[in-house]
Protein backbone atom coordinates (compact mmCIF):
# COMPACT_ATOMS: atom_id res chain seq x y z
CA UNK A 1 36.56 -5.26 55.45
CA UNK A 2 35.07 -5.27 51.60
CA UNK A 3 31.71 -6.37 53.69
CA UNK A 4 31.76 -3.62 55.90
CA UNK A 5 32.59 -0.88 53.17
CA UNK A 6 29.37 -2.51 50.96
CA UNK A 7 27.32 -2.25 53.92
CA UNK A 8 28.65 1.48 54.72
CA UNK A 9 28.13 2.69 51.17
CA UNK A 10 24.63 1.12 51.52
CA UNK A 11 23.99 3.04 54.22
CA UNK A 12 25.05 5.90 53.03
CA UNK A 13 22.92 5.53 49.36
CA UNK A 14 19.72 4.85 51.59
CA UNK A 15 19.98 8.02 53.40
CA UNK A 16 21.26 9.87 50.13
CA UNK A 17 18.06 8.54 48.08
CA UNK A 18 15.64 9.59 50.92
CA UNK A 19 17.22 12.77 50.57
CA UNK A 20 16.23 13.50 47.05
CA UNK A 21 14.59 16.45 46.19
CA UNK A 22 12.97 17.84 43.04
CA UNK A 23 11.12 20.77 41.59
CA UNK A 24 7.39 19.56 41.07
CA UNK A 25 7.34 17.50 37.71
CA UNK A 26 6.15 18.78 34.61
CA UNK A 27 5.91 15.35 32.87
CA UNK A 28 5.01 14.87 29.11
CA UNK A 29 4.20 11.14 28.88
CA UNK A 30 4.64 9.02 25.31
CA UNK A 31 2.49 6.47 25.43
CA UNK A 32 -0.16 4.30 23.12
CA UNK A 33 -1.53 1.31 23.97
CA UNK A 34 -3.39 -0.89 27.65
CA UNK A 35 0.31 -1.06 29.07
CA UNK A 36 0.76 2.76 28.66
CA UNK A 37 -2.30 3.32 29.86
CA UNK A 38 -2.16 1.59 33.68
CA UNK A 39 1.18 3.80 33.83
CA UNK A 40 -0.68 7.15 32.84
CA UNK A 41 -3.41 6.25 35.12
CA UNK A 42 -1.09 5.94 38.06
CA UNK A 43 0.75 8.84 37.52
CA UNK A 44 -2.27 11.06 37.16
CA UNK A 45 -2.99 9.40 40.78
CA UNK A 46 0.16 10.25 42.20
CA UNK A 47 -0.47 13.98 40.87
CA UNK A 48 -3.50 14.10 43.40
CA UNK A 49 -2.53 12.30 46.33
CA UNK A 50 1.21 13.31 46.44
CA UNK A 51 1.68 16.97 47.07
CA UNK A 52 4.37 18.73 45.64
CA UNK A 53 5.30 15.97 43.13
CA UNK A 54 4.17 16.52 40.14
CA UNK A 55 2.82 19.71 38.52
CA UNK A 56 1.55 19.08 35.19
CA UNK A 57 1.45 15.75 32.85
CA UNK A 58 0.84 15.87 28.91
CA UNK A 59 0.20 13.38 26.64
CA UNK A 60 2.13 12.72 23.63
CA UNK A 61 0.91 9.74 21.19
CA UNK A 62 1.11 8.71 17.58
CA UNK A 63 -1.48 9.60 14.56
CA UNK A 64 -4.35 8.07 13.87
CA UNK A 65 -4.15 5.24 11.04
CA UNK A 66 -6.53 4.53 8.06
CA UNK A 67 -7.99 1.37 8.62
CA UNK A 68 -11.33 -0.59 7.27
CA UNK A 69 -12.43 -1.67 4.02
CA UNK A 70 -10.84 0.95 1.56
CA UNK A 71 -8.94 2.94 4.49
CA UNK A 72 -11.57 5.74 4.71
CA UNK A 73 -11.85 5.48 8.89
CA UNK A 74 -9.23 6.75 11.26
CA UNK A 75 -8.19 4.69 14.32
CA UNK A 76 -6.79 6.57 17.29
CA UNK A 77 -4.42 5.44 19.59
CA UNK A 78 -6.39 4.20 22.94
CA UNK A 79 -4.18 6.25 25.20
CA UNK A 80 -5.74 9.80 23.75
CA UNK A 81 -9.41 8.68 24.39
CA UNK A 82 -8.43 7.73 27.75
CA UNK A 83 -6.02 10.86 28.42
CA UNK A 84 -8.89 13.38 26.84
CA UNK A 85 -12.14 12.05 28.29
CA UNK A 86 -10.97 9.96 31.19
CA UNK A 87 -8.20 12.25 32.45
CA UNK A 88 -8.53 15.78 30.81
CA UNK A 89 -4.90 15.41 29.95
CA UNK A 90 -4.20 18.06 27.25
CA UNK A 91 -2.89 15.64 24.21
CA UNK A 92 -0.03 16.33 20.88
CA UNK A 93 -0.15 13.91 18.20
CA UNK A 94 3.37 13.20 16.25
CA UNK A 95 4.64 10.41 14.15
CA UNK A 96 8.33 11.40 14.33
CA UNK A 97 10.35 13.93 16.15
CA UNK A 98 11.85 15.24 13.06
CA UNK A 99 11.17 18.89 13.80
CA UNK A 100 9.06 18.75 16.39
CA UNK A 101 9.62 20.18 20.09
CA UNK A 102 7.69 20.22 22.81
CA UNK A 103 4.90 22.79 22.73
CA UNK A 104 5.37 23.10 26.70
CA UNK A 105 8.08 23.57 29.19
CA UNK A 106 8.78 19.65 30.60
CA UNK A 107 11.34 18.18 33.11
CA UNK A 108 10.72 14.92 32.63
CA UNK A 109 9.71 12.30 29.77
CA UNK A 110 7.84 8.91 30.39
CA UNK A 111 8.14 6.63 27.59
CA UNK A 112 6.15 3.58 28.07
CA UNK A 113 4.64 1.49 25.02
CA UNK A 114 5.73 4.19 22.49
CA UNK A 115 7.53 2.80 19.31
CA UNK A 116 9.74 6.36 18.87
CA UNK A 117 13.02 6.80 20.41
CA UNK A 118 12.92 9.70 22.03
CA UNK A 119 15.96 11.28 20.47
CA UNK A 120 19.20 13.69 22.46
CA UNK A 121 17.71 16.91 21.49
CA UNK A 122 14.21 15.96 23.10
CA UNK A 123 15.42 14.57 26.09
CA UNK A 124 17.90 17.51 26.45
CA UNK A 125 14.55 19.91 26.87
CA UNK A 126 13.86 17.65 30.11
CA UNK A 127 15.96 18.82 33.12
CA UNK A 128 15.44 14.74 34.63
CA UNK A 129 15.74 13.46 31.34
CA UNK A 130 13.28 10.52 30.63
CA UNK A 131 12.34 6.86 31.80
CA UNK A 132 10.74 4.12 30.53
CA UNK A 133 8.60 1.11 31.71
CA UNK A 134 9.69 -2.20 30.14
CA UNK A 135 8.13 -5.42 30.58
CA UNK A 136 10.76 -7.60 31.24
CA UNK A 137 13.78 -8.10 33.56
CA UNK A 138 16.52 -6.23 31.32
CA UNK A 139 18.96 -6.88 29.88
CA UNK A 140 16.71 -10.45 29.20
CA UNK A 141 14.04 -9.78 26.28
CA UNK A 142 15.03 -6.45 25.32
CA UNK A 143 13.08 -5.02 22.38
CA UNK A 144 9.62 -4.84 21.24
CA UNK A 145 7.89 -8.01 22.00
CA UNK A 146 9.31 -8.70 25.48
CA UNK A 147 5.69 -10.74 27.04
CA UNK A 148 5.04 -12.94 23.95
CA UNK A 149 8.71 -13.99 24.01
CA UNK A 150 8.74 -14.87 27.23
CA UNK A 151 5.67 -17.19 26.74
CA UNK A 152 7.52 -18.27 23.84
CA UNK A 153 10.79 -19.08 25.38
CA UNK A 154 9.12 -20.78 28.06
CA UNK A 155 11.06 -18.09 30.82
CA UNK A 156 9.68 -19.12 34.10
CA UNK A 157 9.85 -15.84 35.88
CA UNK A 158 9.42 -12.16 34.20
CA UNK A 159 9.16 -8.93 35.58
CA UNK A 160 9.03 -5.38 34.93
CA UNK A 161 11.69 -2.97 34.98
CA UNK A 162 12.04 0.95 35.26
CA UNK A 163 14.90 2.53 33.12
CA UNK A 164 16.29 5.76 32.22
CA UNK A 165 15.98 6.74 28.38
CA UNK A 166 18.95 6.12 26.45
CA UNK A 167 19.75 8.97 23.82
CA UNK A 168 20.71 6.48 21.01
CA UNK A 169 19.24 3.20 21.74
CA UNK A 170 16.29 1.74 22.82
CA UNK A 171 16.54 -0.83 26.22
CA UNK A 172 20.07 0.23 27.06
CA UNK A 173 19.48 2.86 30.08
CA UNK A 174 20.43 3.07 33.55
CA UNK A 175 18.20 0.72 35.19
CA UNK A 176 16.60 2.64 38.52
CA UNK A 177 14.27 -0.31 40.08
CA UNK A 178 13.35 -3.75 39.00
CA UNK A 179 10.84 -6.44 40.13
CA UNK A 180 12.58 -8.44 43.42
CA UNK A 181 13.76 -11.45 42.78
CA UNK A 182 12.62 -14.22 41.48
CA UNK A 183 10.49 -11.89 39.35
CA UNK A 184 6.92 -12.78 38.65
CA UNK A 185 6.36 -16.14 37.78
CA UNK A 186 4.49 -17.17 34.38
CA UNK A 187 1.64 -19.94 34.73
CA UNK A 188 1.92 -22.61 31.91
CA UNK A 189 -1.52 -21.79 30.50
CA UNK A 190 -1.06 -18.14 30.90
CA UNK A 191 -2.13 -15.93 27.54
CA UNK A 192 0.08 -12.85 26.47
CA UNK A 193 -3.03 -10.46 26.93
CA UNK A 194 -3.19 -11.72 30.34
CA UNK A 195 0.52 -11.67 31.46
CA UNK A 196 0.77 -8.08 29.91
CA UNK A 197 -2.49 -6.67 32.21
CA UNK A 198 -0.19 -8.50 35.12
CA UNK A 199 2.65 -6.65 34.03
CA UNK A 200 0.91 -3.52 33.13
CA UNK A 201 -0.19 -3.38 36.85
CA UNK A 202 3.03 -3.92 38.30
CA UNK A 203 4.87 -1.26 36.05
CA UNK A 204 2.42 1.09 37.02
CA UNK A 205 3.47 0.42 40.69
CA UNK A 206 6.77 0.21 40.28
CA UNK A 207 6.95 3.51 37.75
CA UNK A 208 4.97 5.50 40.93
CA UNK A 209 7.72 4.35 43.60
CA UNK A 210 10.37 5.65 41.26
CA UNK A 211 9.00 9.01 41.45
CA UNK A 212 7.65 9.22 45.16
CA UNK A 213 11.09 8.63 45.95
CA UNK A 214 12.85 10.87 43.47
CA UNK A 215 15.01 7.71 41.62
CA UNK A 216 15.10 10.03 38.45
CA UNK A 217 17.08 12.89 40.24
CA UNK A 218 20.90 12.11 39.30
CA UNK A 219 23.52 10.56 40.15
CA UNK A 220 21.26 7.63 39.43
CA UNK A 221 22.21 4.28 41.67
CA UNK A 222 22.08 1.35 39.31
CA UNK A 223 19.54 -1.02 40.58
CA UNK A 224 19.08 -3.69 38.11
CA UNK A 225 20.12 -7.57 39.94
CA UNK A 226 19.03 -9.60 36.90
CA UNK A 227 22.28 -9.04 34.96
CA UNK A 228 24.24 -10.63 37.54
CA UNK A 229 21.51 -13.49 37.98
CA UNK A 230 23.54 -15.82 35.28
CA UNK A 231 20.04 -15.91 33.57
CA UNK A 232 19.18 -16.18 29.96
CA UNK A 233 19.58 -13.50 27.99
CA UNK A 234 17.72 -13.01 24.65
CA UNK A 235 16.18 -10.39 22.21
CA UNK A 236 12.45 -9.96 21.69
CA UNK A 237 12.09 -8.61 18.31
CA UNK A 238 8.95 -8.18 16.96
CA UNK A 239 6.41 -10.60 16.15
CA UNK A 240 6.74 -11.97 12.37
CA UNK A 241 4.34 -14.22 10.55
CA UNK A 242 7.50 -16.73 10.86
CA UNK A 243 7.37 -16.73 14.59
CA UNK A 244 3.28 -18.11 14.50
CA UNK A 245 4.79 -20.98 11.72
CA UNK A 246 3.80 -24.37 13.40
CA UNK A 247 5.73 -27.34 11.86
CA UNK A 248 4.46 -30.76 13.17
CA UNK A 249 7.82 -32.45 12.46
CA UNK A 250 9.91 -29.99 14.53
CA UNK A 251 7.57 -28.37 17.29
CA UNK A 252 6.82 -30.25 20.15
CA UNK A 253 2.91 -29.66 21.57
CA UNK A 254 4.24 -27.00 24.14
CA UNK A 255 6.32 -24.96 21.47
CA UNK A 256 2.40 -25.24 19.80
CA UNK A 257 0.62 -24.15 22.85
CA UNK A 258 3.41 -21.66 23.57
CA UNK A 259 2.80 -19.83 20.19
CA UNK A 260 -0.77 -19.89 20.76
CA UNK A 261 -0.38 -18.50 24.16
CA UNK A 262 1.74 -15.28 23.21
CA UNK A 263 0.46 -15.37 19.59
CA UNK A 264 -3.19 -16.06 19.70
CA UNK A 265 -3.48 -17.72 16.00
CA UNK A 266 -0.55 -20.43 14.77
CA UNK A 267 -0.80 -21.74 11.82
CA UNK A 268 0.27 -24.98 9.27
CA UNK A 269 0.89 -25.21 5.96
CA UNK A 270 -1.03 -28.48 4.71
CA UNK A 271 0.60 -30.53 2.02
CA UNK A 272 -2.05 -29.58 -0.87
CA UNK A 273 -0.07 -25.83 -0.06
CA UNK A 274 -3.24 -24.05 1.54
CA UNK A 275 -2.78 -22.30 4.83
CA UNK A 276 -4.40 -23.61 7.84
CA UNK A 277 -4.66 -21.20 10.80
CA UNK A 278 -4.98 -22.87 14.63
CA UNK A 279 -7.23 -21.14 16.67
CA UNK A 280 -8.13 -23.29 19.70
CA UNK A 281 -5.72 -26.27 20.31
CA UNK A 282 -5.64 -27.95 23.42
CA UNK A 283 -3.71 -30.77 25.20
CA UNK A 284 -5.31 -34.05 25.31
CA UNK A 285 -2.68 -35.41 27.72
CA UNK A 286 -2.60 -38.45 25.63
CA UNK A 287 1.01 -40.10 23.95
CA UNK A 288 0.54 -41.44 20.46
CA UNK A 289 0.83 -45.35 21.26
CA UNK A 290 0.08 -45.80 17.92
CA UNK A 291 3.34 -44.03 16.18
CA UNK A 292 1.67 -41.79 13.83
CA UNK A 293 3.71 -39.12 11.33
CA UNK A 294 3.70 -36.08 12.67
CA UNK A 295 0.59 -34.17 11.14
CA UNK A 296 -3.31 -33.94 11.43
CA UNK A 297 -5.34 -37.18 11.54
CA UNK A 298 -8.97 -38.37 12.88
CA UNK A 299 -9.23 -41.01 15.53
CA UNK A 300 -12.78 -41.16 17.22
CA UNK A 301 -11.39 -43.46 19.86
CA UNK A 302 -9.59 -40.70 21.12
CA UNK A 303 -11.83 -38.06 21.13
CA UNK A 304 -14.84 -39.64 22.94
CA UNK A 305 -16.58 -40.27 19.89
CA UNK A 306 -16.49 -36.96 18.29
CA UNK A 307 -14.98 -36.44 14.73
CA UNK A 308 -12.26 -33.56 15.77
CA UNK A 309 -8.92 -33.29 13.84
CA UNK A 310 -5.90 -34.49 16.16
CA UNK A 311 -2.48 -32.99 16.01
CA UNK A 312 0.87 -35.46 16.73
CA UNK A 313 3.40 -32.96 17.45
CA UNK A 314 7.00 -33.89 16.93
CA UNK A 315 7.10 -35.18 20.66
CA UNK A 316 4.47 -37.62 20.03
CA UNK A 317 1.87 -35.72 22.12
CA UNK A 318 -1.54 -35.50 20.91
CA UNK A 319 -3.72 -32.47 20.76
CA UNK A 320 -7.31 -31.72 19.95
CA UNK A 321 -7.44 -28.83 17.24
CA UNK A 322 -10.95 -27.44 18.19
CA UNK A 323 -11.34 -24.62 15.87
CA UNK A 324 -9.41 -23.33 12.33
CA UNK A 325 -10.03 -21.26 9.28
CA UNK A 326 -8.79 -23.26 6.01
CA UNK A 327 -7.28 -20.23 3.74
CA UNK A 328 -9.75 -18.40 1.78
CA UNK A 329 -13.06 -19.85 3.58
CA UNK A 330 -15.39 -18.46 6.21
CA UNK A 331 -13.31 -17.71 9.89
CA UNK A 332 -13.83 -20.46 12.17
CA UNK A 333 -15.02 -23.25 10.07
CA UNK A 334 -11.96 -25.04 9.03
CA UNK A 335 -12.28 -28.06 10.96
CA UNK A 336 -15.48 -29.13 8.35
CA UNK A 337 -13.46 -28.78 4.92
CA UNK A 338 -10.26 -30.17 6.65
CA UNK A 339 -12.08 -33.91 8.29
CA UNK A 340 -13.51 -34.25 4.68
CA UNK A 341 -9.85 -34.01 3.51
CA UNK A 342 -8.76 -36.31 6.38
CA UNK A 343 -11.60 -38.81 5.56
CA UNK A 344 -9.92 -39.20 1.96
CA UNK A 345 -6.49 -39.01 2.65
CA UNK A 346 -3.72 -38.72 5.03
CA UNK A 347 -2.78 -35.35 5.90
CA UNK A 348 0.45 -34.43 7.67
CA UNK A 349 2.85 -31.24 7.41
C-alpha cells in the first residue's frame, strides 16, 4: 500500500510540475566570476530560444577593486565585461544591499558565484523569490570553497545543485534539482580550475531545466537525494593560507598533490624558517627503500641523473619537486638556492 501511495503521489507531482505556469521572467542575476558566467550565458540563451519564458535579465555584480603596485588601477568583476559587451545586459554595481533596491521591477533573483546574501527585503521584491547554483551535492561542502574541498577531501563524486535562496543563510534552501546519482566523478589528477569549468557547464544546464520547466513556481517539490545517500558531509570554508601548509611529517604525497590540485601553490616551511612555496610536484611512483626523514633531499639515482630536490612524504612516497620560489627570491627559481642548501646539509620539515 505505502508503495502504491509513493507511486500515486509521483504521478500526481509529474503531471502537477508539467503544469506549471509563470508570467515571463524578469530576472536580475548576481553574479561575478567563470562559474557565474556559463550560468548567465545560458540563461540569456534560453531568453531567445524559449518563447514566453523570460522577459528581461539584469546584471547585478560587485565594485571594482584597487589593485597593482600602489592600488591606482581598478579591476572589474569578469561577469560585467561579459554581460555589457558580450550580452548587452544592462549592469548595477553594489557592494552591499544596505539601502539599495532594485532599480527595476524583477520576479526572480539568480545568485550564482556572488559573495552577498541576498537579504528578506530583496528577495521579497521578487514574486519567485531567488535560486542559486552551487557546486556541490548539498548539504555535502556547503560554503564558499565547495570544488577545492572536494579535491581536498579526496570526495570521489561531486555535482552541482540548484537551490532556492534562503532569507537568512547561505546553502540552506529548498533544493529544486540536483546532479543524478552518483554525481560526477572527480579524476585523481584533476585541477580545481578544471573541475569548476566541468561544473560550471553542468550548472548552467541544470539552472536552464529548472526554469524551462517552471521548478521555481511554488509549492516547490524537494528534490535533493544526496542527504539521504549516508554520504559525507562537510563544510567548505574558504581557502586560508593554513589550508596550502604542507608538513612532510604528517601529509602523505596525495594530501600534497591534493593541495596542489585545488590550491595551485603549497608550500613548506624549511628548518632555517624561510618559506618555500611548491609549484610543480609530481609523483615519482617510487617507495623510499632507503627510510629517509620525512623532508627534502637529493638522490641522482632516483632522478635519472638529474640534480632535482625529492620530497619523502609522511607515507614514505617519493616525489619530484620540479619547480619553487625560496621566500624573498625571483618566482620560479627556488630549486637552485634550495640543492645548494641540500648539498651542505640535510634539510627536512
Amino acid at each position: 500500500m505505502r508503495a502504491l501511495v509513493h507511486a500515486t503521489h509521483r504521478r500526481y507531482s509529474s503531471a502537477n510540475a508539467s503544469l506549471r505556469t509563470s508570467e515571463p521572467l524578469r530576472i536580475l542575476f548576481c553574479g561575478a566570476d567563470d562559474f557565474s558566467i556559463a550560468s548567465l550565458r545560458a540563461v540569456v540563451e534560453a531568453q531567445r530560444h524559449v518563447p514566453g519564458l523570460i522577459h528581461d535579465i539584469h546584471v547585478l555584480h560587485r565594485t571594482a577593486k584597487p589593485t597593482g603596485r600602489g592600488l591606482t588601477k581598478l579591476r572589474e568583476v569578469p561577469i560585467k565585461q561579459v554581460a555589457t559587451e558580450e550580452l548587452n545586459l544592462p549592469t548595477h554595481a553594489i557592494d552591499t544591499f544596505t539601502g539599495w533596491t532594485p532599480p527595476v521591477s524583477v520576479n526572480l533573483i539568480i545568485a550564482v558565484s556572488f559573495g552577498l546574501l541576498v537579504p528578506p527585503r530583496i528577495l521579497g521584491h521578487a514574486q519567485y523569490g531567488g535560486l542559486n547554483v552551487h557546486p556541490s551535492l548539498l548539504p555535502d561542502l556547503h560554503g564558499p570553497a565547495p570544488i577545492q574541498h572536494a579535491i581536498i577531501k579526496r570526495r570521489q563524486y561531486t555535482g552541482v545543485t540548484i537551490q532556492t535562496l534562503h532569507p537568512q543563510h547561505f546553502d540552506q534552501g529548498t533544493i529544486l534539482a540536483q546532479t543524478p546519482h552518483p554525481g560526477v566523478a572527480i579524476p585523481r589528477e584533476i585541477t580545481a580550475p578544471e573541475l569548476e569549468r566541468q561544473l560550471a557547464k553542468a550548472g548552467a544546464e541544470l539552472l536552464v531545466d529548472v526554469l524551462k520547466k517552471r521548478k521555481f513556481v511554488p509549492p516547490h517539490e524537494p528534490a535533493g537525494w544526496y542527504a539521504t545517500s549516508n554520504g559525507p558531509v562537510s563544510h567548505a570554508p574558504k581557502a586560508t593560507k593554513h589550508d596550502l601548509f604542507v608538513d612532510f611529517e604528517q601529509h602523505t604525497l596525495a594530501d600534497i598533490l591534493a593541495r596542489q590540485h585545488a590550491f595551485g601553490n603549497p608550500w613548506c616551511m624549511l628548518p632555517n624558517g624561510h618559506r618555500l612555496i611548491l609549484h610543480e610536484v609530481v609523483d615519482t611512483g617510487i617507495i623510499d627503500a632507503a627510510q629517509r626523514a620525512p623532508g627534502l633531499f637529493v638522490d641522482p639515482t632516483l632522478t635519472g641523473g638529474q640534480r632535482l630536490p625529492l620530497i619523502r612524504a609522511a607515507c614514505g612516497n617519493i616525489g619530484t619537486l620540479k619547480k619553487s620560489t625560496y621566500e624573498g627570491k625571483k618566482l620560479g627559481h627556488g630549486n637552485d638556492k634550495l640543492l645548494r642548501m641540500l648539498a651542505s646539509s640535510s634539510v627536512s620539515s
